[in-house]
PDB file of N, CA and C in Angstrom:
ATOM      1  N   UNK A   1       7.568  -9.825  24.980  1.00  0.00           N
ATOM      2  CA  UNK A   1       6.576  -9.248  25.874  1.00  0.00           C
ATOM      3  C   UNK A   1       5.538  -8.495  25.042  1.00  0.00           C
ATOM      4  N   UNK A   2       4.207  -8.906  25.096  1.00  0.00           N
ATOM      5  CA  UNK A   2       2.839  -7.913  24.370  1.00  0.00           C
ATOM      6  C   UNK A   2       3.183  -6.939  25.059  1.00  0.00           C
ATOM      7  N   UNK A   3       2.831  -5.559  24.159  1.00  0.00           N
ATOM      8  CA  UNK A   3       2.455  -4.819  24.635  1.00  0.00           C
ATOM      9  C   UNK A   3       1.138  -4.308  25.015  1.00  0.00           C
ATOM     10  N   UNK A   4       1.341  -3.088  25.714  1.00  0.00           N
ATOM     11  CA  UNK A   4      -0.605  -2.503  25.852  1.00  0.00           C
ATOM     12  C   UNK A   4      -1.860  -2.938  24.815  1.00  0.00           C
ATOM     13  N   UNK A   5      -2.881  -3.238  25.067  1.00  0.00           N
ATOM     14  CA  UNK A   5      -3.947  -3.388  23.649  1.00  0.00           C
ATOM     15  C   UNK A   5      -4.479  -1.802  24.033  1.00  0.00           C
ATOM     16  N   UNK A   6      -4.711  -1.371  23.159  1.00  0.00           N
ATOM     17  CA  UNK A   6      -5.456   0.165  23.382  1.00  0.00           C
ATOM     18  C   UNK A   6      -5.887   0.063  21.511  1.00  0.00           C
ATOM     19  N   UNK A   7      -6.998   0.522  22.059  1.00  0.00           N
ATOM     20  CA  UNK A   7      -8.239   0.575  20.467  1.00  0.00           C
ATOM     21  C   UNK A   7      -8.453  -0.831  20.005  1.00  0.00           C
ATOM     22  N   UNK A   8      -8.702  -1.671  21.095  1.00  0.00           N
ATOM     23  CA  UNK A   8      -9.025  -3.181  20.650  1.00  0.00           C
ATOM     24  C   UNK A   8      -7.730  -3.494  19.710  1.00  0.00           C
ATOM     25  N   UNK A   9      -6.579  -3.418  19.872  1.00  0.00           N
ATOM     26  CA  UNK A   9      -5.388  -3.764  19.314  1.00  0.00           C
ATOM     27  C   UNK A   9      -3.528  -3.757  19.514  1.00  0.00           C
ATOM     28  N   UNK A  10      -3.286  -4.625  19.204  1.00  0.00           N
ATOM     29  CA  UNK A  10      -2.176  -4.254  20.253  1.00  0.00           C
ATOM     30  C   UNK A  10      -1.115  -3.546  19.880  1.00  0.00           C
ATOM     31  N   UNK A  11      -0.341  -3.445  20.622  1.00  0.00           N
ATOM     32  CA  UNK A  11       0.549  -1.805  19.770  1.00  0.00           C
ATOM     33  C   UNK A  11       2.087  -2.680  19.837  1.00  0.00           C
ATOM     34  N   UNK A  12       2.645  -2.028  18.752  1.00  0.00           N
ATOM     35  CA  UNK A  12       3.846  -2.261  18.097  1.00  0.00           C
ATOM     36  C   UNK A  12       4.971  -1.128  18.585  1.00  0.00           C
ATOM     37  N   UNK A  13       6.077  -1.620  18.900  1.00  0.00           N
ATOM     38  CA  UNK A  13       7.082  -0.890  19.345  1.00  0.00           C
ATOM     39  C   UNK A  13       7.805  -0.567  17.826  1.00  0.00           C
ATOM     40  N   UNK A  14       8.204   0.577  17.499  1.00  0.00           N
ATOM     41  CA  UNK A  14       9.088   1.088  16.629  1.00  0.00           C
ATOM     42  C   UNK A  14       9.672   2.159  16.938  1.00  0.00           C
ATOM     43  N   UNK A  15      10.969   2.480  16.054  1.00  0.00           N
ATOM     44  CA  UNK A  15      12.027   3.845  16.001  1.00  0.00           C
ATOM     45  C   UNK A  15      11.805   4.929  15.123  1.00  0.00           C
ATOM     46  N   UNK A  16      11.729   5.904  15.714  1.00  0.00           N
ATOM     47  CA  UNK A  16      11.150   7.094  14.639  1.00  0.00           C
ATOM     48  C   UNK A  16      12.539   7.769  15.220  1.00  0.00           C
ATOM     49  N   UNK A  17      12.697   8.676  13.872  1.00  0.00           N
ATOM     50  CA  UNK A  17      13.920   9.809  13.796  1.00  0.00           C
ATOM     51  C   UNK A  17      13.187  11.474  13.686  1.00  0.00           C
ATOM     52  N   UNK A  18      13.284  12.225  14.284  1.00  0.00           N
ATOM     53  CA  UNK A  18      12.616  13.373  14.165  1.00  0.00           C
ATOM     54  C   UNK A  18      13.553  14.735  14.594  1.00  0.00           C
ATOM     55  N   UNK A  19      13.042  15.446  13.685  1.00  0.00           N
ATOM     56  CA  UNK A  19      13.500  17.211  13.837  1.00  0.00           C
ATOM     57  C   UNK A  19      13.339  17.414  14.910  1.00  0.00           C
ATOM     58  N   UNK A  20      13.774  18.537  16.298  1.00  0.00           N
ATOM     59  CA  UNK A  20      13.467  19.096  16.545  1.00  0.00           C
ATOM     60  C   UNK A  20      12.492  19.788  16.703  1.00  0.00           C
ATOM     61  N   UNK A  21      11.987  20.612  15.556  1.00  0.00           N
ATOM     62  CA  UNK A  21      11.016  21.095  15.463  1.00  0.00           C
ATOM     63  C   UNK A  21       9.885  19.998  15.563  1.00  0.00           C
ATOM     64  N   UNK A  22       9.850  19.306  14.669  1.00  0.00           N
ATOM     65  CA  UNK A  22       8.462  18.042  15.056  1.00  0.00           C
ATOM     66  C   UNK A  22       8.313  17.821  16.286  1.00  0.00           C
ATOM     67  N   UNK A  23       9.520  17.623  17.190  1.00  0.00           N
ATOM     68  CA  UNK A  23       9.209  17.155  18.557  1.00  0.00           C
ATOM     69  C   UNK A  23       8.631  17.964  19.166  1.00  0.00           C
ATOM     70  N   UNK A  24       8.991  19.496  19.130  1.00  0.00           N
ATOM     71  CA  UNK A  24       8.452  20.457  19.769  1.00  0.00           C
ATOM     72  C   UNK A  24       6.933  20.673  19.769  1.00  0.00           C
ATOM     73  N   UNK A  25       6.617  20.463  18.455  1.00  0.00           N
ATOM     74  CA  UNK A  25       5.437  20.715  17.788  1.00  0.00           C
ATOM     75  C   UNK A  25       4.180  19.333  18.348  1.00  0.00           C
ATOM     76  N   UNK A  26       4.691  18.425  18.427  1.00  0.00           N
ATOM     77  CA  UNK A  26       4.237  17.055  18.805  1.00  0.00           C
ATOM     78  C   UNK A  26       4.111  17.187  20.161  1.00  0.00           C
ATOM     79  N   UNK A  27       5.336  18.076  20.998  1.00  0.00           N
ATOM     80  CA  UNK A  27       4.908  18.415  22.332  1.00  0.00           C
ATOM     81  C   UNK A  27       3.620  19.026  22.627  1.00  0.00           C
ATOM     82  N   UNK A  28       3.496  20.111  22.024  1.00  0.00           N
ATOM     83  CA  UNK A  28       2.879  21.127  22.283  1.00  0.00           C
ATOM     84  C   UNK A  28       1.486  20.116  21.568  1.00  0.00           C
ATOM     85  N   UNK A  29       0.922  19.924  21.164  1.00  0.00           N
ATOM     86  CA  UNK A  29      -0.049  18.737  20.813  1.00  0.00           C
ATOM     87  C   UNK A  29      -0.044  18.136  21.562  1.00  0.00           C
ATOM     88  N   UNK A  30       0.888  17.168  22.239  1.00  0.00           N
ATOM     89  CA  UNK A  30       0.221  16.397  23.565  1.00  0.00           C
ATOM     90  C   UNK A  30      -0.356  17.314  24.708  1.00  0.00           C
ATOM     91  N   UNK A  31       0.313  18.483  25.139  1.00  0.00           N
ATOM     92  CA  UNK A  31      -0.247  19.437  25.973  1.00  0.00           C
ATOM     93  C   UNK A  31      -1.661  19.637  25.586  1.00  0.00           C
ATOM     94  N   UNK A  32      -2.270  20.818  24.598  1.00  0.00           N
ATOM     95  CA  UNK A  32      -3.704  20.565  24.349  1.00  0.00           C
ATOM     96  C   UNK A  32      -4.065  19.506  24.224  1.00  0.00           C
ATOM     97  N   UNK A  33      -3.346  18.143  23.905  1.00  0.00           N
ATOM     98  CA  UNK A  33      -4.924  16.873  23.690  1.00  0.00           C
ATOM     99  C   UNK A  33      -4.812  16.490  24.921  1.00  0.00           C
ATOM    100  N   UNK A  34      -4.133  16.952  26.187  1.00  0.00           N
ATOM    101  CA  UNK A  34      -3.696  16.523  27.695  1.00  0.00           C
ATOM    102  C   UNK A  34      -3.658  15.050  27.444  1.00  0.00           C
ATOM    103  N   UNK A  35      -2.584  14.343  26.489  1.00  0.00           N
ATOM    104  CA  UNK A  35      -2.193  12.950  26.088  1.00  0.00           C
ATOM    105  C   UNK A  35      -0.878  12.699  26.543  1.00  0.00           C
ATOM    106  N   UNK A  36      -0.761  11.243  27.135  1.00  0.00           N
ATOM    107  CA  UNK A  36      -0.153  10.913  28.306  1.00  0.00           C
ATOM    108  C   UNK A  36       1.447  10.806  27.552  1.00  0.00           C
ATOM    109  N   UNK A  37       1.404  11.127  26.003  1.00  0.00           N
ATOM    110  CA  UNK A  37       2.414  10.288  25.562  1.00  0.00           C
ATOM    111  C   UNK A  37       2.893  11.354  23.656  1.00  0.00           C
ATOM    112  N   UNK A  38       4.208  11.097  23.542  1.00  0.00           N
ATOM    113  CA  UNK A  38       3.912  11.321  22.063  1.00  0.00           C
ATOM    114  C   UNK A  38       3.209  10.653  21.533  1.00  0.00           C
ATOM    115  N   UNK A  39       3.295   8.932  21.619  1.00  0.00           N
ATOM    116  CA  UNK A  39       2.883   8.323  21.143  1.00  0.00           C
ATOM    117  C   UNK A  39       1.711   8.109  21.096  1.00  0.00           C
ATOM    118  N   UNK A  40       0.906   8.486  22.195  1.00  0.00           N
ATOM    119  CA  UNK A  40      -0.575   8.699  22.093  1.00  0.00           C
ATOM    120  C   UNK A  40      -1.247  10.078  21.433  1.00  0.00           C
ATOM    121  N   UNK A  41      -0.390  10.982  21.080  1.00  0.00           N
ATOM    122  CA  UNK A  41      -0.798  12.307  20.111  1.00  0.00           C
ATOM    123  C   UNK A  41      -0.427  11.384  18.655  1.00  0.00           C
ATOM    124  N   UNK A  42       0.551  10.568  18.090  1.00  0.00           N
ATOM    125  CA  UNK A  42       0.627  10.286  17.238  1.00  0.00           C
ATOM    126  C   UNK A  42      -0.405   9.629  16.874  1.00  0.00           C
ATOM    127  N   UNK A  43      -0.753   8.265  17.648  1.00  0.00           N
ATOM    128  CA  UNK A  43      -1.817   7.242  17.423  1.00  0.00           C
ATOM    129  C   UNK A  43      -3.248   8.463  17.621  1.00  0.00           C
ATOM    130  N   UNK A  44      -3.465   9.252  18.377  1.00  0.00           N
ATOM    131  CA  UNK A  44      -4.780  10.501  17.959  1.00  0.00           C
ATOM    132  C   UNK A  44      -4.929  10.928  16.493  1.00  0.00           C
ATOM    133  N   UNK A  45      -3.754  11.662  16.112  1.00  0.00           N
ATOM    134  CA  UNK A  45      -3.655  12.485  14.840  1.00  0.00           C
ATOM    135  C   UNK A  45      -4.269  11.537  13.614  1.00  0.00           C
ATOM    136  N   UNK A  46      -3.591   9.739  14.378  1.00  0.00           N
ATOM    137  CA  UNK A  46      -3.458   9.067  12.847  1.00  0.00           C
ATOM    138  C   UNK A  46      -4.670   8.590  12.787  1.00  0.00           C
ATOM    139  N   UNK A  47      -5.611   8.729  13.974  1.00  0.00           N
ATOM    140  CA  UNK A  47      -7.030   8.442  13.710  1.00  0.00           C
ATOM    141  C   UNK A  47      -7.859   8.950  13.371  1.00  0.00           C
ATOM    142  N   UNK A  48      -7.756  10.374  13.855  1.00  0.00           N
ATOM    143  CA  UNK A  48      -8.363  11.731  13.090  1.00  0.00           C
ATOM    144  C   UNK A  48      -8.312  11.648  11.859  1.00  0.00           C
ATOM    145  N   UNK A  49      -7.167  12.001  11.149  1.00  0.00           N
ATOM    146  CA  UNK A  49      -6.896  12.684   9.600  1.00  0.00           C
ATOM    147  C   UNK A  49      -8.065  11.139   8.980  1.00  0.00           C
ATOM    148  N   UNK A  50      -7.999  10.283   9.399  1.00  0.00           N
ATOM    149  CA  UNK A  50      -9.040   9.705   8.305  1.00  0.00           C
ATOM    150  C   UNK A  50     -10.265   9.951   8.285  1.00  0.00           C
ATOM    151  N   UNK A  51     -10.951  10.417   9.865  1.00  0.00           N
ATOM    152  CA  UNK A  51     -11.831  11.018   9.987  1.00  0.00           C
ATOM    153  C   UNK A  51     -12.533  12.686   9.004  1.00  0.00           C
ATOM    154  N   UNK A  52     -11.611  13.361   9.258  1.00  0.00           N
ATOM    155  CA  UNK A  52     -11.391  14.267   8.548  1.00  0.00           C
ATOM    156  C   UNK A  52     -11.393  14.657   7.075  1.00  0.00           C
ATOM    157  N   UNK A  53     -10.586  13.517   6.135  1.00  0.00           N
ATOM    158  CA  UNK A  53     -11.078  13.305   4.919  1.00  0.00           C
ATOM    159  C   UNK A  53     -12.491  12.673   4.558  1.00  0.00           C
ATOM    160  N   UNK A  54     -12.963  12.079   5.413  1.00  0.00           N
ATOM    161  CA  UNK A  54     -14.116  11.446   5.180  1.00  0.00           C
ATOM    162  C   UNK A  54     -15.099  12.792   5.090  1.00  0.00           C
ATOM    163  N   UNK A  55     -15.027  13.441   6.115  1.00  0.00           N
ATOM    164  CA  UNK A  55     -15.801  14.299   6.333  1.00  0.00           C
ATOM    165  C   UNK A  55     -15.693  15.910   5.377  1.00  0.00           C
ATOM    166  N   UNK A  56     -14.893  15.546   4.646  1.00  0.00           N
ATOM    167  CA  UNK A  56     -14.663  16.655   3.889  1.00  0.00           C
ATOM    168  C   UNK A  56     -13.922  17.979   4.744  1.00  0.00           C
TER     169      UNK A  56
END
């Protein structure tokens, strides 16, 4: 079964292992980015930080 396309691409199911603390922290990040998902704070962050180096 495809999944969702979101950012003109389609998304890949995988298993992540995480602290506690990350989750919490990843929570509290989806709350301010009001993002529907961890996984959509993850796929945010991982689009940013390249932004970010670019930009000094």
């Amino acid at each position: 079964m495809s999944r969702k396309k979101i950012y003109s691409e389609p998304k890949r199911k995988i298993n992540l292992s995480l602290t506690e603390t990350a989750t919490k922290w990843l929570d509290e990040q989806r709350v301010q980015l009001t993002a529907s998902s961890l996984s959509d704070v993850i796929e945010r962050l991982a689009r940013e930080l390249p932004k970010k180096s670019i930009d000094g």
